[in-house]
C-alpha atoms as a PDB file:
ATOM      1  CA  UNK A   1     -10.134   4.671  -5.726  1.00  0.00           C
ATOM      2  CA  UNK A   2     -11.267   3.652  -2.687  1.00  0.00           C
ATOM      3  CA  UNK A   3     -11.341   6.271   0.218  1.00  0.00           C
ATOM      4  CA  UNK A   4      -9.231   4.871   3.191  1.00  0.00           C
ATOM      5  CA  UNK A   5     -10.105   6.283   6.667  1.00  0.00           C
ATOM      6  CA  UNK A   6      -7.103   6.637   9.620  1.00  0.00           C
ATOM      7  CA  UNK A   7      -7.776   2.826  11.118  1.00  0.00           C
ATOM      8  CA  UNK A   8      -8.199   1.557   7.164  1.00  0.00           C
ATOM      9  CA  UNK A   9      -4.500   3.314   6.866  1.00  0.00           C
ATOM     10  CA  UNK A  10      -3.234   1.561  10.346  1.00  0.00           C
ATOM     11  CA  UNK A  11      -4.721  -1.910   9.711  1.00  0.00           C
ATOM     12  CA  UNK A  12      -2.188  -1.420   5.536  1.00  0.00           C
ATOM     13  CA  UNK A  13       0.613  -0.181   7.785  1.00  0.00           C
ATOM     14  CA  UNK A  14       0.454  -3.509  10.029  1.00  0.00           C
ATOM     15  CA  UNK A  15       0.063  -6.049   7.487  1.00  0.00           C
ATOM     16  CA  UNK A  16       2.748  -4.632   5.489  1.00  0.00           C
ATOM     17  CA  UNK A  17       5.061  -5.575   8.445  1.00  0.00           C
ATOM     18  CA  UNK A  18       3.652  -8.371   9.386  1.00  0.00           C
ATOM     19  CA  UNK A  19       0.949 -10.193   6.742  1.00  0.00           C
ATOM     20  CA  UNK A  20       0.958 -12.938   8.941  1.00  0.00           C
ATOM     21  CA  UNK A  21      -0.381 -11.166  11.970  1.00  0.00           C
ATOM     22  CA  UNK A  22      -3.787 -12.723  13.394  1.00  0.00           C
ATOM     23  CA  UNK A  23      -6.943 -10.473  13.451  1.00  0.00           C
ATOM     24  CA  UNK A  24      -6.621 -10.237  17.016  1.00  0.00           C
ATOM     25  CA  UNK A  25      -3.146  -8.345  17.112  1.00  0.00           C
ATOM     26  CA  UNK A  26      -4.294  -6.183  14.537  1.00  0.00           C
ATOM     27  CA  UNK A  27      -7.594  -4.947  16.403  1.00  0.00           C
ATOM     28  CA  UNK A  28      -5.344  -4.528  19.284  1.00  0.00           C
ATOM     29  CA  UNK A  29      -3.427  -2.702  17.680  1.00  0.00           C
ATOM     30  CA  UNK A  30      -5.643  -0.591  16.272  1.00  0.00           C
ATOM     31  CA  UNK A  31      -8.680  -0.026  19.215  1.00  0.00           C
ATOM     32  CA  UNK A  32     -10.758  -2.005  17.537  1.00  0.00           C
ATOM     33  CA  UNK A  33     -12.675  -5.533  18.292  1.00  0.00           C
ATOM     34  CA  UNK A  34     -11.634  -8.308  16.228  1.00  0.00           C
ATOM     35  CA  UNK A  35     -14.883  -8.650  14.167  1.00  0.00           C
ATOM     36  CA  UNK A  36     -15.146  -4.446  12.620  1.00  0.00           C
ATOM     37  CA  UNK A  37     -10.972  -5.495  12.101  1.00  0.00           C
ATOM     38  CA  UNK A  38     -11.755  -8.490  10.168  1.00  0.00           C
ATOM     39  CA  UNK A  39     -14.260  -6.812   8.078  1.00  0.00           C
ATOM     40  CA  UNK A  40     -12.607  -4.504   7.226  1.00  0.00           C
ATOM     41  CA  UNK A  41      -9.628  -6.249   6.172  1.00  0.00           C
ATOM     42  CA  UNK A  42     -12.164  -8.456   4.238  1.00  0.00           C
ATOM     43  CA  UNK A  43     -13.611  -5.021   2.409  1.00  0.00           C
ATOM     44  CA  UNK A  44      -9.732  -4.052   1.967  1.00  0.00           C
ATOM     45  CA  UNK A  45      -9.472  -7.497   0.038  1.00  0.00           C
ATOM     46  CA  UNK A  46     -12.285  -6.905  -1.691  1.00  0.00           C
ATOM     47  CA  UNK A  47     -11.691  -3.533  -3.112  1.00  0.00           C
ATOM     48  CA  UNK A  48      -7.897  -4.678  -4.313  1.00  0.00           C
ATOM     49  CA  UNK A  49      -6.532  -2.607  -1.714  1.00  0.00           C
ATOM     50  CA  UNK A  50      -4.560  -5.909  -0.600  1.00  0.00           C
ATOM     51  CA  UNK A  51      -3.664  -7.744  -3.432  1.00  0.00           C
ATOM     52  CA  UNK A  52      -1.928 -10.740  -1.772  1.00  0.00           C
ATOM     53  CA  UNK A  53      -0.322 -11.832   1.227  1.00  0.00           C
ATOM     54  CA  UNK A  54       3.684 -13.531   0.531  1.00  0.00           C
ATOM     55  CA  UNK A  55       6.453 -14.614   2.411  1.00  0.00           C
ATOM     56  CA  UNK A  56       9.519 -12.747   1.499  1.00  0.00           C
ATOM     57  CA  UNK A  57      12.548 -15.049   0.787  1.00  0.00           C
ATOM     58  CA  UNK A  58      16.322 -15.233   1.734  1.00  0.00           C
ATOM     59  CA  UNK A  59      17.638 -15.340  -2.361  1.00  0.00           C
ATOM     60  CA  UNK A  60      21.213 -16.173  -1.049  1.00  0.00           C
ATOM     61  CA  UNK A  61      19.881 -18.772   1.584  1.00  0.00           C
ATOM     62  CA  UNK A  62      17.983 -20.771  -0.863  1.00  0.00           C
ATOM     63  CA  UNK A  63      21.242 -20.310  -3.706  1.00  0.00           C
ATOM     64  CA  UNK A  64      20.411 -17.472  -5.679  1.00  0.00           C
ATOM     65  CA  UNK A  65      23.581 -15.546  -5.701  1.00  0.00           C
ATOM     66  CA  UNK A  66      22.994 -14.039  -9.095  1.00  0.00           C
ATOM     67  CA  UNK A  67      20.119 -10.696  -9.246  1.00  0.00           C
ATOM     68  CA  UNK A  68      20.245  -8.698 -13.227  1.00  0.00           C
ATOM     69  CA  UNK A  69      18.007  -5.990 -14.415  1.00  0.00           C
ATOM     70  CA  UNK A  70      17.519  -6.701 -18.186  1.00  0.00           C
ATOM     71  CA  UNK A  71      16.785  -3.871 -20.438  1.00  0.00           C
ATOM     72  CA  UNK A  72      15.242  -5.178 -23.194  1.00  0.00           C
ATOM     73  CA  UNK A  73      14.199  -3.689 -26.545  1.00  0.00           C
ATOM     74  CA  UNK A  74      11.879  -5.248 -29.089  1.00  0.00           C
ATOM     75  CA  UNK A  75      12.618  -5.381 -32.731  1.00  0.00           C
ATOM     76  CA  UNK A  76       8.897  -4.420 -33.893  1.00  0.00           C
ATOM     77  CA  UNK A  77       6.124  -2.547 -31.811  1.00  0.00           C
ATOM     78  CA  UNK A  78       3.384  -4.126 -33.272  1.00  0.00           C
ATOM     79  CA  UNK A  79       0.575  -5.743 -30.822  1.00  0.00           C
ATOM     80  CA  UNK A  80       1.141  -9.117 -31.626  1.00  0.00           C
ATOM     81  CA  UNK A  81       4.763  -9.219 -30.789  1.00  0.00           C
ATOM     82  CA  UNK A  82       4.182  -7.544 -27.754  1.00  0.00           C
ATOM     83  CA  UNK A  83       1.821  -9.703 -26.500  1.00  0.00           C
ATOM     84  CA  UNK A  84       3.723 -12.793 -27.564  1.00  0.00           C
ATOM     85  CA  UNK A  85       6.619 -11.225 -25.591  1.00  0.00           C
ATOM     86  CA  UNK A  86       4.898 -10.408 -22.467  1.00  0.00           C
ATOM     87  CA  UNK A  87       3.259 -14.226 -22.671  1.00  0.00           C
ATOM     88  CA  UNK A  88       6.561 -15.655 -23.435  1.00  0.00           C
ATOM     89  CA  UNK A  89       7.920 -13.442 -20.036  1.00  0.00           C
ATOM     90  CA  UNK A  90       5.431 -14.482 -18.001  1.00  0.00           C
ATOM     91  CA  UNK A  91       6.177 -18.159 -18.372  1.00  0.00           C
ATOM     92  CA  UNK A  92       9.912 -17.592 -17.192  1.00  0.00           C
ATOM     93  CA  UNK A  93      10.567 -18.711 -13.910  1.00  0.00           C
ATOM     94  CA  UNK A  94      14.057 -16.819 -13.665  1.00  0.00           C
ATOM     95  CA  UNK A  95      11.663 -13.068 -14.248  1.00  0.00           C
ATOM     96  CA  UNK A  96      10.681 -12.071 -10.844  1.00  0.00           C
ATOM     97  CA  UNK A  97       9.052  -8.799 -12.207  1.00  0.00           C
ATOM     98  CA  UNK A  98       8.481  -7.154 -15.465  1.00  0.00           C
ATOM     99  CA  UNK A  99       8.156  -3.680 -16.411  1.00  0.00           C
ATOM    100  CA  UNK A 100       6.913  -2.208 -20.105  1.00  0.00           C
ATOM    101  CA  UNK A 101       8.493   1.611 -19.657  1.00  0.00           C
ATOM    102  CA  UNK A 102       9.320   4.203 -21.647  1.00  0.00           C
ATOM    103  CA  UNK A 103      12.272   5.481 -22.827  1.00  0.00           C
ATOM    104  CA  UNK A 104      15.349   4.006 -24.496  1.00  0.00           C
ATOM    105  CA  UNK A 105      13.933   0.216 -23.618  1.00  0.00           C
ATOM    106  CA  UNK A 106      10.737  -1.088 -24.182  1.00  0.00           C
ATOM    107  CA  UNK A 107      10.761  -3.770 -21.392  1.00  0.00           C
ATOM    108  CA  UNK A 108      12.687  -3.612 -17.892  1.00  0.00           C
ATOM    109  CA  UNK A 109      12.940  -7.119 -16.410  1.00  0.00           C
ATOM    110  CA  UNK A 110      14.081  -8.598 -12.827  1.00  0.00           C
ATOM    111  CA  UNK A 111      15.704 -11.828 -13.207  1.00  0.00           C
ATOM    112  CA  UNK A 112      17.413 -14.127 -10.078  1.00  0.00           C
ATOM    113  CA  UNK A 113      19.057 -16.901 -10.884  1.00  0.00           C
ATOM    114  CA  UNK A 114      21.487 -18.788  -8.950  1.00  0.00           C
ATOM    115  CA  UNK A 115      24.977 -18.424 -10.469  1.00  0.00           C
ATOM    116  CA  UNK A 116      26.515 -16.644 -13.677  1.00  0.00           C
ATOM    117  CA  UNK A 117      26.258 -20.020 -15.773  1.00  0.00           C
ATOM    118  CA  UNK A 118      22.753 -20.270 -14.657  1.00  0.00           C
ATOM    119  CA  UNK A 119      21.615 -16.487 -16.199  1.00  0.00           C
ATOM    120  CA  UNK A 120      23.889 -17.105 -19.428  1.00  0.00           C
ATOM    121  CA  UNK A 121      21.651 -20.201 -20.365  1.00  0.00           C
ATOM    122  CA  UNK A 122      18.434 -18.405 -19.727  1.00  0.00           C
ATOM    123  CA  UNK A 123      19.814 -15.430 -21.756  1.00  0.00           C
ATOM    124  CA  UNK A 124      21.057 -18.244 -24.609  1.00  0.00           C
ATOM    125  CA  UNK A 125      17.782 -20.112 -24.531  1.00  0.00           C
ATOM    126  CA  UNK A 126      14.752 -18.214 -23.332  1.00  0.00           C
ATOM    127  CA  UNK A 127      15.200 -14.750 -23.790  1.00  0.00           C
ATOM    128  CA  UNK A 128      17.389 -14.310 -26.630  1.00  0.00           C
ATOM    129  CA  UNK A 129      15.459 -16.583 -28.626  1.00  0.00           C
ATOM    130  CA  UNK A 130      11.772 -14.727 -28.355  1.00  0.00           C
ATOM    131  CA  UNK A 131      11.096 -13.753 -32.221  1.00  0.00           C
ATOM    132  CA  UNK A 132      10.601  -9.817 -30.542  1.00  0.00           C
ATOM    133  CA  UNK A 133      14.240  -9.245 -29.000  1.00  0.00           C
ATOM    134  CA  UNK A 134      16.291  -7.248 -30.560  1.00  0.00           C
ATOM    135  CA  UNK A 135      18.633  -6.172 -28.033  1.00  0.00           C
ATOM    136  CA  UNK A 136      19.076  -7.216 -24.366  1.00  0.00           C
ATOM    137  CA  UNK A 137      21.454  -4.865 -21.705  1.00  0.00           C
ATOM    138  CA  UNK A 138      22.011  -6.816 -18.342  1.00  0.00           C
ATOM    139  CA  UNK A 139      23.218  -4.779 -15.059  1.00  0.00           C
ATOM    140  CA  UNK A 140      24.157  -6.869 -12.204  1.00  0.00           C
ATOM    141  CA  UNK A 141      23.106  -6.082  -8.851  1.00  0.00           C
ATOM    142  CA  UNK A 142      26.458  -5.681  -7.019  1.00  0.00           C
ATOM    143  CA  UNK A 143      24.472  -5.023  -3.944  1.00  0.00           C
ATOM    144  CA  UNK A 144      20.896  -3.996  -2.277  1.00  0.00           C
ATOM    145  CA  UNK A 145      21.290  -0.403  -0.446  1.00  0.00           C
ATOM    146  CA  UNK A 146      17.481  -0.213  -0.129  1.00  0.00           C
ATOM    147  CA  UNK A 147      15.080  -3.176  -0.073  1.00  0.00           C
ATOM    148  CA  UNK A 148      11.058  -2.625   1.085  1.00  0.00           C
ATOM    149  CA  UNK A 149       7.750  -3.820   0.269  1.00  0.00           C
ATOM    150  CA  UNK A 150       6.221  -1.378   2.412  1.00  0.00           C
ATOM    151  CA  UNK A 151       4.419   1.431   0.605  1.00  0.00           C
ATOM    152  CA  UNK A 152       4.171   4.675   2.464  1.00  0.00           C
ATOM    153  CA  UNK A 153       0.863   5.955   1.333  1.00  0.00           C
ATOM    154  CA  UNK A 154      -0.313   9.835   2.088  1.00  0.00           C
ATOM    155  CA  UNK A 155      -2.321  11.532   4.568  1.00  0.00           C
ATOM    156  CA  UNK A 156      -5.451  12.472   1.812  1.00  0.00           C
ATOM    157  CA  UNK A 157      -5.170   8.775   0.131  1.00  0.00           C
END
């Protein structure tokens, strides 16, 4: 772990808003000149502090109208099904995010896709067909209540 000091924590807080704020906003921002802000962005990117920078999208405005959480369990637990799964899940447009957890599921996966007919073929032919399902549970997002990207990260991080 990398030990963040108070500007480190400022310059996270900023681009978490904003990724697409220009070096010299943030060293405004901050007190700082641009060239200490860029480098330390730069060591912040380094360190795989900042993973990426993205654009979040409208779903709706683009015409996906449809948003399931897919519980799945696997037949077998044996390492080469898994991984076969996981490749297999990776390759699926329609799975935003995947999740191996614990508990009554072995996999939790976020799927968008942009109507009802749209999520029954990709249940039909790409996920129900994987040789490691043995039982998918859908839940349908009725609505968002919460929505964020932003991690709030402690005072001693």
């Amino acid at each position: 772990m990398i030990k963040l000091d108070v500007t480190d924590k400022n310059i996270l807080k900023l681009l978490q808003v904003n990724s697409k704020a220009n070096i010299k906003e943030i060293a405004l921002k901050i007190g700082l000149t641009q060239t200490p802000t860029y480098e330390r962005i730069k060591r912040l990117e380094k360190h795989g502090v900042i993973q990426q920078y993205i654009a979040v999208l409208n779903k709706e405005k683009l015409g996906y109208t449809i948003e399931v959480f897919c519980q799945v369990t696997l037949l077998v637990h044996s390492k080469e099904l898994i991984r076969k799964f996981e490749i297999a899940v990776n390759k699926m447009d329609e799975v935003i995010e995947c999740f191996h957890i614990a508990g009554n599921y072995d996999y939790l996966l976020k799927v968008i896709v942009k109507d009802m007919k749209s999520y029954q073929l990709f249940l039909k032919n790409k996920l129900a067909i994987l040789d490691s399902v043995g039982n998918v549970q859908s839940t349908f997002v009725m609505s968002s209540t919460k929505k964020t990207g932003i991690l709030k990260f402690s005072e001693d991080t």
